[in-house]
N, C-alpha and C. Protein backbone atom coordinates (compact mmCIF):
# COMPACT_ATOMS: atom_id res chain seq x y z
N UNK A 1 33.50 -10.82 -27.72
CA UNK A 1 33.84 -12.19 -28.08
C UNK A 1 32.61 -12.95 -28.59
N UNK A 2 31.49 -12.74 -28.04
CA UNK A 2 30.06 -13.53 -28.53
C UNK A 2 29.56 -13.08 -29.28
N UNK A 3 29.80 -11.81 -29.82
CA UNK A 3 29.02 -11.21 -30.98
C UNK A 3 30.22 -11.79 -32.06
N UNK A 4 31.79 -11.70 -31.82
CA UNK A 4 32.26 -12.09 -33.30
C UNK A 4 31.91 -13.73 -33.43
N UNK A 5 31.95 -14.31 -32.35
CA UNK A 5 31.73 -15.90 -32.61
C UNK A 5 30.25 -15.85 -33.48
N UNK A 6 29.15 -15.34 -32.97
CA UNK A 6 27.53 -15.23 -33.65
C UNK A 6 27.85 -14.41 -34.80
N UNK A 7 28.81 -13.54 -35.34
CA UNK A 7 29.18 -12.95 -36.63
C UNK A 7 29.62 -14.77 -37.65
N UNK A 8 30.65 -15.28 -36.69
CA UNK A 8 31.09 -16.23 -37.67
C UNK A 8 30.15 -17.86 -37.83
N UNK A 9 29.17 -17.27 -37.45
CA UNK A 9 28.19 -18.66 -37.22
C UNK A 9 26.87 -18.23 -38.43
N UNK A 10 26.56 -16.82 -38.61
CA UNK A 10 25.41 -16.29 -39.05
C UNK A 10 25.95 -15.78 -40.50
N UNK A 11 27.50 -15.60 -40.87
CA UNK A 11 27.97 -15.69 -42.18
C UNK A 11 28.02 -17.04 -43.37
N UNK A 12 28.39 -17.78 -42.82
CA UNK A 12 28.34 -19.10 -43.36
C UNK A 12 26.96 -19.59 -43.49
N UNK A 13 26.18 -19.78 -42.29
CA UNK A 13 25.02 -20.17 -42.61
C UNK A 13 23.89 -19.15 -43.31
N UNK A 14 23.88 -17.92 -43.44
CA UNK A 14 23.40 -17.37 -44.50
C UNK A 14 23.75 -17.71 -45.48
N UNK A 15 24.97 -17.96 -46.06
CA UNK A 15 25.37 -17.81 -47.09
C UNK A 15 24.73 -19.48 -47.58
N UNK A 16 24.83 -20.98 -46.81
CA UNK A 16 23.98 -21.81 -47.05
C UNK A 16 22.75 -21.93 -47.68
N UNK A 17 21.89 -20.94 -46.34
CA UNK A 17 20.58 -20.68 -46.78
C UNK A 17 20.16 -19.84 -47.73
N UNK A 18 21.28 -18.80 -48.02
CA UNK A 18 20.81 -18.26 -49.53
C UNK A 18 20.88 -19.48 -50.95
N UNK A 19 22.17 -20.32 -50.72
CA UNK A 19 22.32 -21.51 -51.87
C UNK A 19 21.00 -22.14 -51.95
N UNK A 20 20.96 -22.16 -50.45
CA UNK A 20 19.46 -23.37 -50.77
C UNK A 20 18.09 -22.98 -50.94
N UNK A 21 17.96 -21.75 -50.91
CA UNK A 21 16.61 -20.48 -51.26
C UNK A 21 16.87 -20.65 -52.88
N UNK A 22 18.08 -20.10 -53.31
CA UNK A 22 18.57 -19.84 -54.63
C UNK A 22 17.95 -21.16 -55.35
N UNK A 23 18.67 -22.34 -54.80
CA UNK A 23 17.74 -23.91 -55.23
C UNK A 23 16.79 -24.16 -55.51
N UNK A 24 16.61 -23.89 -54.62
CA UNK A 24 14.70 -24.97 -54.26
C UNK A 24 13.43 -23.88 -53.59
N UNK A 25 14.05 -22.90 -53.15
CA UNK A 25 13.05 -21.97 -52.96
C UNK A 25 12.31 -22.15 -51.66
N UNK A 26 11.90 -21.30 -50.87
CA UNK A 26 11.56 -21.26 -49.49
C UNK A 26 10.48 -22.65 -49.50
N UNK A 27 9.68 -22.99 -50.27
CA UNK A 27 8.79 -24.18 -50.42
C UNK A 27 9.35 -25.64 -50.65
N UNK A 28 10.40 -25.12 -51.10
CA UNK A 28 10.89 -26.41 -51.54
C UNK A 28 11.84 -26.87 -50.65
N UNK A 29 12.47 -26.24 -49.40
CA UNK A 29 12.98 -26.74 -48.04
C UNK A 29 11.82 -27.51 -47.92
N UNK A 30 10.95 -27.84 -47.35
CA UNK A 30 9.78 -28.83 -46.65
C UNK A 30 10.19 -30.31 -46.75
N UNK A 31 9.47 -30.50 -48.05
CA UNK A 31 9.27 -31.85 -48.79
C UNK A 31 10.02 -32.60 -48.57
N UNK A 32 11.52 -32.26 -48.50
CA UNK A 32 12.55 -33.44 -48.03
C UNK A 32 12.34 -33.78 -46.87
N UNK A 33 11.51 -33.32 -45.81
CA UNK A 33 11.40 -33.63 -44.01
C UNK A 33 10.58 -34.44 -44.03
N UNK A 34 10.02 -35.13 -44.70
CA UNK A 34 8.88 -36.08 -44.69
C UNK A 34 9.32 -37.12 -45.28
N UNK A 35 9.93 -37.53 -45.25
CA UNK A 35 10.38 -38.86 -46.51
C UNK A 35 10.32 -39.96 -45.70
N UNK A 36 10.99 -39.83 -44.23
CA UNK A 36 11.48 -41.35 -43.58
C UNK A 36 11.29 -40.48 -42.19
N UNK A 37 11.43 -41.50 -40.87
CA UNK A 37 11.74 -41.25 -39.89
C UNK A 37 12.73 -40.33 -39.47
N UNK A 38 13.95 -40.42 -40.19
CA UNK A 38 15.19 -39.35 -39.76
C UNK A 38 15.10 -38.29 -40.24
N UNK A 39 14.17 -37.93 -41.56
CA UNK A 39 14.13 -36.82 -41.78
C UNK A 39 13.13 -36.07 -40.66
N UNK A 40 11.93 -36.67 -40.48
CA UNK A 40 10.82 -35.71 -39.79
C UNK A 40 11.83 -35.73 -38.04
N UNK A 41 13.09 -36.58 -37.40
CA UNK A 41 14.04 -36.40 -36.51
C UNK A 41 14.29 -34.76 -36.81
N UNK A 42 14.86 -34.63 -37.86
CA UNK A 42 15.29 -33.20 -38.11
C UNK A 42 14.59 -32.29 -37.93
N UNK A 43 13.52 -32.33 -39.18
CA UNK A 43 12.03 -31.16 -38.77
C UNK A 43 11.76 -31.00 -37.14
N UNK A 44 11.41 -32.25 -36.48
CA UNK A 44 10.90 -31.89 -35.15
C UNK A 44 12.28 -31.12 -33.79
N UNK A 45 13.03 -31.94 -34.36
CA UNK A 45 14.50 -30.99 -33.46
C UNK A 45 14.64 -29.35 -34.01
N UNK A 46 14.45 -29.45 -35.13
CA UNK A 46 14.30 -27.75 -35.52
C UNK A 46 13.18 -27.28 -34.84
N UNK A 47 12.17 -27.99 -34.89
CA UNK A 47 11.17 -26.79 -34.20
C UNK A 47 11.17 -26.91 -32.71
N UNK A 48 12.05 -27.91 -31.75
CA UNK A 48 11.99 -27.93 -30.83
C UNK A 48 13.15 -26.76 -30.15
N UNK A 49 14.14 -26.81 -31.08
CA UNK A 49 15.43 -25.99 -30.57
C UNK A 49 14.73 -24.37 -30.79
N UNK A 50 14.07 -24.14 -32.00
CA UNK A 50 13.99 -22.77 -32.10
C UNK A 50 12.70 -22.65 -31.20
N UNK A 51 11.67 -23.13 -30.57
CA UNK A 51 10.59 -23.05 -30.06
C UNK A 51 10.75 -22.67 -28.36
N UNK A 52 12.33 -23.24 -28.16
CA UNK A 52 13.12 -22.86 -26.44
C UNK A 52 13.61 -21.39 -26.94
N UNK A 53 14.34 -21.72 -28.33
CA UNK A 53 14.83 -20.16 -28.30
C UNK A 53 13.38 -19.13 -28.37
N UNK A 54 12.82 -18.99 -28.92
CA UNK A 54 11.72 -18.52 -28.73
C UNK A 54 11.57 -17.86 -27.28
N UNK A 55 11.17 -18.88 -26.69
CA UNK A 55 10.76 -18.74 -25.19
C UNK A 55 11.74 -17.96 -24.48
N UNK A 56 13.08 -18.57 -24.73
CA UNK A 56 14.07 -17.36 -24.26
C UNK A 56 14.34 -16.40 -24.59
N UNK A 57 14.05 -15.69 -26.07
CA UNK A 57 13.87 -14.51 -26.25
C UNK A 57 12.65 -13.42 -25.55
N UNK A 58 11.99 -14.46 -25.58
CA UNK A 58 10.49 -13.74 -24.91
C UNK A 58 10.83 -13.16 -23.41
N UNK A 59 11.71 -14.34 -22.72
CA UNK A 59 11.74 -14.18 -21.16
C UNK A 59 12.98 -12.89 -21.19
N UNK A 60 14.03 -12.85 -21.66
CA UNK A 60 15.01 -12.16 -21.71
C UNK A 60 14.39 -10.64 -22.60
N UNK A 61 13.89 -10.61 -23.35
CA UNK A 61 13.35 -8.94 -23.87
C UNK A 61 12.34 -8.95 -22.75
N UNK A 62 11.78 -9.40 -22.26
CA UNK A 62 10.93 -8.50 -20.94
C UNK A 62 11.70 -8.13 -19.73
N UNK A 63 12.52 -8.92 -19.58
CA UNK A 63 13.46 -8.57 -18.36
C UNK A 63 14.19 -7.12 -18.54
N UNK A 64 14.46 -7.11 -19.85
CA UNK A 64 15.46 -5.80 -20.31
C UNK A 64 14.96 -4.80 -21.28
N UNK A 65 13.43 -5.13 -20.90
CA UNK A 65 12.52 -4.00 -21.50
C UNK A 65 12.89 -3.67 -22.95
N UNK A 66 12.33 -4.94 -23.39
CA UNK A 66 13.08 -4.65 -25.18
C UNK A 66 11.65 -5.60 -25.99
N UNK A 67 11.30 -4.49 -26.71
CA UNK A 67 9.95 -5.77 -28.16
C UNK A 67 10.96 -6.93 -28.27
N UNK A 68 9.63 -8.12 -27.91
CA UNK A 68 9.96 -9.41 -28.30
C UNK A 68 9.51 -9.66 -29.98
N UNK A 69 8.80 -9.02 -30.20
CA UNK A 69 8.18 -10.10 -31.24
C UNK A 69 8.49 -9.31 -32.79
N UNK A 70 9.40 -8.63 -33.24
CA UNK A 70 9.87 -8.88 -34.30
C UNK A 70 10.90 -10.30 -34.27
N UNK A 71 11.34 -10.45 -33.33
CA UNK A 71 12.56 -11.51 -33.20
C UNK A 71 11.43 -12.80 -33.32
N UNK A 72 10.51 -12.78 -32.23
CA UNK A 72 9.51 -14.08 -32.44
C UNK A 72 8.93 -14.32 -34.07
N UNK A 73 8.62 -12.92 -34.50
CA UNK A 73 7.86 -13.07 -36.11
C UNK A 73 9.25 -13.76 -36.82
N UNK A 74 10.28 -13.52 -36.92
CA UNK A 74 11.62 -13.43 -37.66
C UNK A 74 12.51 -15.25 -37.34
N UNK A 75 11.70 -15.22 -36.03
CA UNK A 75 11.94 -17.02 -35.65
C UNK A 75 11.05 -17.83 -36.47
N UNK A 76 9.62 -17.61 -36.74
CA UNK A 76 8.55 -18.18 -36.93
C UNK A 76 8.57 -18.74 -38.32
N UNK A 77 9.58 -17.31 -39.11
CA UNK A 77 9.31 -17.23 -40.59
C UNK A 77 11.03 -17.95 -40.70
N UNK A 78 12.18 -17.63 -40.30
CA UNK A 78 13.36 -18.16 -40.35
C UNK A 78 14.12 -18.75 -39.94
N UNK A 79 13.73 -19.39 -38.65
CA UNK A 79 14.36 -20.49 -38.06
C UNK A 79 15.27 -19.68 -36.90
N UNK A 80 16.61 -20.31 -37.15
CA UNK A 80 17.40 -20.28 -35.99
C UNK A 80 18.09 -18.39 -36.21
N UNK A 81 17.72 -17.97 -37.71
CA UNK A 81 18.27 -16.55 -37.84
C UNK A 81 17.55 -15.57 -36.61
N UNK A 82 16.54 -15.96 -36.27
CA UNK A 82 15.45 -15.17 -35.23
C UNK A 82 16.49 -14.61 -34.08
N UNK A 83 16.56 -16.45 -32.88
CA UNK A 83 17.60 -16.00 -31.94
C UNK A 83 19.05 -15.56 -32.16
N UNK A 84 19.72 -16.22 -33.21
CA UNK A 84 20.72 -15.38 -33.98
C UNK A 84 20.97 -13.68 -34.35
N UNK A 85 19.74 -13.65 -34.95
CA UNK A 85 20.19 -11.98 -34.92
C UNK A 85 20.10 -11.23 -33.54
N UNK A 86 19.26 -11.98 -32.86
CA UNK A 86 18.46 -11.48 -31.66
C UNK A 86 19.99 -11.10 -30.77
N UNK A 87 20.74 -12.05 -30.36
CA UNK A 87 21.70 -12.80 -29.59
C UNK A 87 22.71 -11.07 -30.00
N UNK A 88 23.12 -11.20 -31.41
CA UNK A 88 23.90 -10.21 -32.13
C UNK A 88 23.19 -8.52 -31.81
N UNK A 89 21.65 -8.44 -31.58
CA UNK A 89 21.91 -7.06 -31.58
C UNK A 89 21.37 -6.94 -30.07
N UNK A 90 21.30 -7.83 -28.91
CA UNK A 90 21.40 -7.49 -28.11
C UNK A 90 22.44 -6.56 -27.32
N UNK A 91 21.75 -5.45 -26.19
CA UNK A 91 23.12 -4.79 -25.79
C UNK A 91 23.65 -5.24 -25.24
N UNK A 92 25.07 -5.20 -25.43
CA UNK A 92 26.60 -6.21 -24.93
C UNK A 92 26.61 -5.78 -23.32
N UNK A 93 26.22 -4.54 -22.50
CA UNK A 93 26.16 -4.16 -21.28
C UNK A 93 25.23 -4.95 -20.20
N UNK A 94 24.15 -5.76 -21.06
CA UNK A 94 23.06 -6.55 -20.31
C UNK A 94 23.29 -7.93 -20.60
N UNK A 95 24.36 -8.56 -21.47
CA UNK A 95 24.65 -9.88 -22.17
C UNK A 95 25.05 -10.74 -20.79
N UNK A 96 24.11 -11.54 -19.98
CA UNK A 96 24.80 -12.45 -19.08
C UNK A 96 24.32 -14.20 -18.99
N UNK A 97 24.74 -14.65 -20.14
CA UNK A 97 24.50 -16.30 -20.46
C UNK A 97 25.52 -16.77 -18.76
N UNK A 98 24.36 -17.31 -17.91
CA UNK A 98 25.42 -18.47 -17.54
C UNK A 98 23.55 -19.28 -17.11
């Protein structure tokens, strides 16, 4: 059930982030986060949300004896795809969110 829900969350928003790569190009995401107060709201909530996921990938691949840090490199460079893929190729036998 959590891998098709993270299937239907990581289709769409790829397919976003390819439009907006295709656009403006990995450099050209930035520049709009700086304009006003609500934008740099956004920038700093992005790096705050992926910066926990982070941390929880870190704490959860040591527990279950699994490399953290392609997922950390893959957060660093792509945002929320990091814990996303992470979430998806975890094994479903050790999966216990509560």
């Amino acid at each position: 059930m959590l891998k098709t829900v993270l299937v239907l969350i990581l289709i769409p928003f790829g397919a976003l982030t390819t439009a907006a790569l295709w656009q403006v190009g990995y450099f050209g995401l930035l520049p709009p986060h700086f304009v006003n107060y609500g934008t740099w709201q956004v920038l700093v909530d992005l790096v705050i949300a992926v910066s926990l996921g982070m941390y929880w990938i870190w704490l959860d691949a040591k527990k279950i004896k699994r490399n953290p840090w392609p997922w950390l490199l893959l957060s660093l460079v792509a945002g929320p795809f990091g814990p996303l893929l992470y979430l998806l190729t975890r094994p479903s036998n050790k999966l216990a969110i509560a």
